[in-house]
N, C-alpha and C. Protein backbone atom coordinates (compact mmCIF):
# COMPACT_ATOMS: atom_id res chain seq x y z
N UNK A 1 -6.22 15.79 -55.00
CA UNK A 1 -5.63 14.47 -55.10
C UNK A 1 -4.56 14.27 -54.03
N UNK A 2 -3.96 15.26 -53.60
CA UNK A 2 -2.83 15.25 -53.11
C UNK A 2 -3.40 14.94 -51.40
N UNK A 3 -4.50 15.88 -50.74
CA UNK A 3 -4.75 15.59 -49.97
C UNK A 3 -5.75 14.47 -49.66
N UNK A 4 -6.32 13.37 -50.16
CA UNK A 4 -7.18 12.43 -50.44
C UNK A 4 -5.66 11.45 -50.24
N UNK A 5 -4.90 11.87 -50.94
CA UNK A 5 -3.53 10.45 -50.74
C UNK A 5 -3.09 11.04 -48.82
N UNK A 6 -2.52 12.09 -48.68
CA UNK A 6 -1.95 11.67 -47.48
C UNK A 6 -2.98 11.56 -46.27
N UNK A 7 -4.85 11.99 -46.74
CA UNK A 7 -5.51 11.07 -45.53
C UNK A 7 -5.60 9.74 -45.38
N UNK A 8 -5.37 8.91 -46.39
CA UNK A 8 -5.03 7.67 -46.91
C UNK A 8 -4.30 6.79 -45.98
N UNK A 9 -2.20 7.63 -46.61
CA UNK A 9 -1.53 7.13 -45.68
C UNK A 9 -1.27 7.33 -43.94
N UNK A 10 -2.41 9.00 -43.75
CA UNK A 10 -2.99 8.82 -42.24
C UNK A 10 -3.41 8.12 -41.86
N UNK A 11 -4.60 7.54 -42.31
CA UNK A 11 -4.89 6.18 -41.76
C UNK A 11 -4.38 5.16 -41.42
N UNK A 12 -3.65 4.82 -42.82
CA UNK A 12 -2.80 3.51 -42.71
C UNK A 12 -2.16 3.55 -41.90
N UNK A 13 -1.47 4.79 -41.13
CA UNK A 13 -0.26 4.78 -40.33
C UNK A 13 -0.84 4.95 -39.16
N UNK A 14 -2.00 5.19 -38.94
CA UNK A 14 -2.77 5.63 -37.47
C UNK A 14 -3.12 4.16 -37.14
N UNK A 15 -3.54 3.40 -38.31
CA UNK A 15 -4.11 2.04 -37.87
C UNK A 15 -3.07 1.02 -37.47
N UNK A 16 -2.12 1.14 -38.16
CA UNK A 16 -0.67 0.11 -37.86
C UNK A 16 -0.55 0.37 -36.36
N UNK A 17 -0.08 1.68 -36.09
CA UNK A 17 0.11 2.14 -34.60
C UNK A 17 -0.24 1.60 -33.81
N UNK A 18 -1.98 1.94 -34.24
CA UNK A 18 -2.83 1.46 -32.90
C UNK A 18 -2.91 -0.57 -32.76
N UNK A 19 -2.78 -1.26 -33.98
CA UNK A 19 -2.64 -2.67 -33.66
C UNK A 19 -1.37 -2.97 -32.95
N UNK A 20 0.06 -2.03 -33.68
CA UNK A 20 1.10 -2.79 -32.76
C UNK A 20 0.88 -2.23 -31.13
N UNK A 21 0.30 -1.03 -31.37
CA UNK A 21 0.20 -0.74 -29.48
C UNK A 21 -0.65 -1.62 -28.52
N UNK A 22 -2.05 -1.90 -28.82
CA UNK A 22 -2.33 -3.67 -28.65
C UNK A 22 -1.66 -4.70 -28.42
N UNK A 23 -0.84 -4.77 -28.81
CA UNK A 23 -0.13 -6.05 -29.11
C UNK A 23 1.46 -5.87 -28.05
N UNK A 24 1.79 -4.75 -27.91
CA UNK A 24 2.90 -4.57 -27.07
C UNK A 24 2.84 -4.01 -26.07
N UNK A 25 2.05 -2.78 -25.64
CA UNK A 25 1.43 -1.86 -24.59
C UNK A 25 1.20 -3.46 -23.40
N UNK A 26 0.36 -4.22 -23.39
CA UNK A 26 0.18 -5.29 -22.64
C UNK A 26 1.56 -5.86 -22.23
N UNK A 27 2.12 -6.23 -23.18
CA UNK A 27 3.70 -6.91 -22.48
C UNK A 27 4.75 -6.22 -21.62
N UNK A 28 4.69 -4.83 -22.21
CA UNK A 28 5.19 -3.80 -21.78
C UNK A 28 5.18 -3.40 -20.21
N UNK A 29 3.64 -3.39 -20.38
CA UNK A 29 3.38 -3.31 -18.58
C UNK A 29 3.29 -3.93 -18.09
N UNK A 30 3.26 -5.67 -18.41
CA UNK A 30 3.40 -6.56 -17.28
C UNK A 30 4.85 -6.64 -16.97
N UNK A 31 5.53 -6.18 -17.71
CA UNK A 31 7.46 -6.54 -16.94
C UNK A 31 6.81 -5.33 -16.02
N UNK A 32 6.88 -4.42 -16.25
CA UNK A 32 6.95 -3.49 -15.52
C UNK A 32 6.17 -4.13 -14.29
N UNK A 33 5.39 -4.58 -14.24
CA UNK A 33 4.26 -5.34 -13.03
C UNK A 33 5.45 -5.97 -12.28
N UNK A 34 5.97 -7.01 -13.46
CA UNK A 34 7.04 -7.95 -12.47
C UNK A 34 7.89 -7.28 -12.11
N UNK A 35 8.35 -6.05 -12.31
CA UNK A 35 9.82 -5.18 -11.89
C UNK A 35 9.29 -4.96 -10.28
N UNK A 36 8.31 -4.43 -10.39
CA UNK A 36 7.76 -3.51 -9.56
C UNK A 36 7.52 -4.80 -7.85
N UNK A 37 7.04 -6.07 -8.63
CA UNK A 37 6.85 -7.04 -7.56
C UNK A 37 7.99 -7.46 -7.07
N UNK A 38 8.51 -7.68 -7.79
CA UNK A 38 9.84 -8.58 -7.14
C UNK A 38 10.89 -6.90 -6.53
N UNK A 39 10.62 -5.45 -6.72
CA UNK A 39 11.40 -4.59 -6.00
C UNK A 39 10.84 -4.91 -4.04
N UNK A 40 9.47 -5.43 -4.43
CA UNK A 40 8.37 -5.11 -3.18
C UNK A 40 8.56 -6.70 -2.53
N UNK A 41 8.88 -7.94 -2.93
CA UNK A 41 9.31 -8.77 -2.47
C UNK A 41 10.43 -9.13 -1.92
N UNK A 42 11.88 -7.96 -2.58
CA UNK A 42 13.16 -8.00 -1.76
C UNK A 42 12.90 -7.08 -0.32
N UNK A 43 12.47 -5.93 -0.45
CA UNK A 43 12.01 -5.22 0.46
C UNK A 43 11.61 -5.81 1.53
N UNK A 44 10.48 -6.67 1.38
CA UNK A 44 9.92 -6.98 2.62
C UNK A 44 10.83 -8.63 2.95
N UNK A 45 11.52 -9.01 2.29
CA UNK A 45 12.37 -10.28 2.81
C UNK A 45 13.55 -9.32 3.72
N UNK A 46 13.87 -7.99 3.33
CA UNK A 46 14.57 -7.31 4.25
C UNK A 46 14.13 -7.14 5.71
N UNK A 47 13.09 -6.42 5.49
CA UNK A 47 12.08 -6.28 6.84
C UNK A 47 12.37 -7.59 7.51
N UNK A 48 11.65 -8.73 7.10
CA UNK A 48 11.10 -9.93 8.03
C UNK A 48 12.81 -10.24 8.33
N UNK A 49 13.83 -10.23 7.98
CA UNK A 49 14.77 -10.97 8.22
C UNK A 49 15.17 -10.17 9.66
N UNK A 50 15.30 -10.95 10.67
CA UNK A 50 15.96 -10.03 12.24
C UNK A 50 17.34 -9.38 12.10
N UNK A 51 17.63 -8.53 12.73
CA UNK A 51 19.44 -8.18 12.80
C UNK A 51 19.52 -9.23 13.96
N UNK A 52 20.62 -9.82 14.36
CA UNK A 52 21.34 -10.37 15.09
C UNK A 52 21.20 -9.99 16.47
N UNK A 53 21.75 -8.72 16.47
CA UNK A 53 21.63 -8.13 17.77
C UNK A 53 20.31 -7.94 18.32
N UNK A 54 19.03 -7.63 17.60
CA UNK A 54 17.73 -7.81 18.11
C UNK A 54 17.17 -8.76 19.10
N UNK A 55 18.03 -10.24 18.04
CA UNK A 55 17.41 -11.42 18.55
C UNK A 55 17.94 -11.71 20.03
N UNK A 56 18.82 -11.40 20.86
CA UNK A 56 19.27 -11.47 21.73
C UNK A 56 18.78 -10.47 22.98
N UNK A 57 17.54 -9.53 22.41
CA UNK A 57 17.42 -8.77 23.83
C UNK A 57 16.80 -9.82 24.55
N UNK A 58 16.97 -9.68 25.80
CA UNK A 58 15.97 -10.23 27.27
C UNK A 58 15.02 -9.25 27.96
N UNK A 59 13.89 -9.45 28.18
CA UNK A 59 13.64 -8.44 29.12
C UNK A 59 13.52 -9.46 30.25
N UNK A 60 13.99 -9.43 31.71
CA UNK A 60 13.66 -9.98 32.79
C UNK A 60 12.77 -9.46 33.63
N UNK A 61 12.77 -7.71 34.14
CA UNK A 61 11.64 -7.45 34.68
C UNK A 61 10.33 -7.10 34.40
N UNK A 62 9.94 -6.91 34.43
CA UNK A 62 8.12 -6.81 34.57
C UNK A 62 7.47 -6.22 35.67
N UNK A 63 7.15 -5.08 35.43
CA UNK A 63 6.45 -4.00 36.93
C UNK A 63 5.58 -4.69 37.50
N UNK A 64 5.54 -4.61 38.85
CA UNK A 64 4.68 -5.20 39.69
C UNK A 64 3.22 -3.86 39.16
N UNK A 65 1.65 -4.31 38.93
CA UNK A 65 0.40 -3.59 38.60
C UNK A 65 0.33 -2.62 39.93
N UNK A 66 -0.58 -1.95 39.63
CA UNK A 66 -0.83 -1.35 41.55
C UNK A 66 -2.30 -1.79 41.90
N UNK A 67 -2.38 -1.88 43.17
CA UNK A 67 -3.54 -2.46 43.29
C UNK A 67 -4.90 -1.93 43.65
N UNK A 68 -4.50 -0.12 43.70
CA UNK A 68 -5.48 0.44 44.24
C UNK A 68 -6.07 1.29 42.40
N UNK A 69 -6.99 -0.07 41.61
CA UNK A 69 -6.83 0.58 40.26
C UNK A 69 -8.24 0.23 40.47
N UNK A 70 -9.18 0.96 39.66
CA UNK A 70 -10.83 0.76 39.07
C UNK A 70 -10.78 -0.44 38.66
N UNK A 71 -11.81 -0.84 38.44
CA UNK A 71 -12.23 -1.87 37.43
C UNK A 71 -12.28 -0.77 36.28
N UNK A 72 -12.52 -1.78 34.77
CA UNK A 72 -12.73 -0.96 33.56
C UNK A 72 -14.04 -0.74 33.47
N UNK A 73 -14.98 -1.42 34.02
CA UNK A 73 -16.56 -1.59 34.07
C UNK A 73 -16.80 -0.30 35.23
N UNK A 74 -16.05 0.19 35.62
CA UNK A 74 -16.18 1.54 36.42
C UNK A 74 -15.53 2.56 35.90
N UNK A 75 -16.92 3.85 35.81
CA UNK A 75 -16.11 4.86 35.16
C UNK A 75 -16.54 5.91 36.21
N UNK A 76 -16.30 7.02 35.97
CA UNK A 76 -15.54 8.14 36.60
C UNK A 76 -17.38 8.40 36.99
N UNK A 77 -17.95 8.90 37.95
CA UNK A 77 -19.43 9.40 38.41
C UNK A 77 -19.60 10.71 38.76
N UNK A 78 -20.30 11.51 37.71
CA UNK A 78 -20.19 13.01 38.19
C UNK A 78 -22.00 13.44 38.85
N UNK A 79 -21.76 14.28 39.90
CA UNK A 79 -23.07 14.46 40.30
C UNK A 79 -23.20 15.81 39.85
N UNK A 80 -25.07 15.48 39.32
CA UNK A 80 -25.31 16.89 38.78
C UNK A 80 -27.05 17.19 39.21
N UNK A 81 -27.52 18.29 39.20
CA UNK A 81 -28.48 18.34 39.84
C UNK A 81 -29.54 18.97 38.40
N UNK A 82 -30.84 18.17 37.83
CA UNK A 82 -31.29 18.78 36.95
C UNK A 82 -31.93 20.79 37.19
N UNK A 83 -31.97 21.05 36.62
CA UNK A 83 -32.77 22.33 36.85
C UNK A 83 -33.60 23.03 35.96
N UNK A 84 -34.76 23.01 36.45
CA UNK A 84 -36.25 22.96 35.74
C UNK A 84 -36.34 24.77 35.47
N UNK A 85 -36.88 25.01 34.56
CA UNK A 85 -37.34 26.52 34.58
C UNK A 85 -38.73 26.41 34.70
């Protein structure tokens, strides 16, 4: 008798569990979703924002190319001689 009652209130107490975990497990992890977005949305408003001093470099020169360069449609030509046995 004794063990017939506390598989009983096993149940009962296994089943409560598992409905409130349903029911809260979902809410639970969506904050956590929103924690997690809005950590990843300050972050990158950090990134995109410039420092000050960045915005002010100049570059003025620019290397003159050289002119004795390949085309890219030309590649390197190695000579080789087949050899038959």
């Amino acid at each position: 008798m004794l063990l017939i009652r506390f598989l009983i209130i096993a149940i009962c107490v296994l089943y409560i569990v598992r409905s409130l975990a349903r029911i809260f497990l979902p809410m639970l992890f969506q904050n956590m979703v929103n924690k997690a977005q809005q950590q990843q949305n300050t972050h990158q408003y950090k990134q995109q924002r410039p420092n000050q001093t960045e915005s002010k470099i100049k570059v003025d020169f620019v290397p003159p190319s050289p002119k004795n360069t390949i085309p890219d449609n030309e590649g390197d030509f190695v000579d080789y001689e087949e050899i038959k046995k």
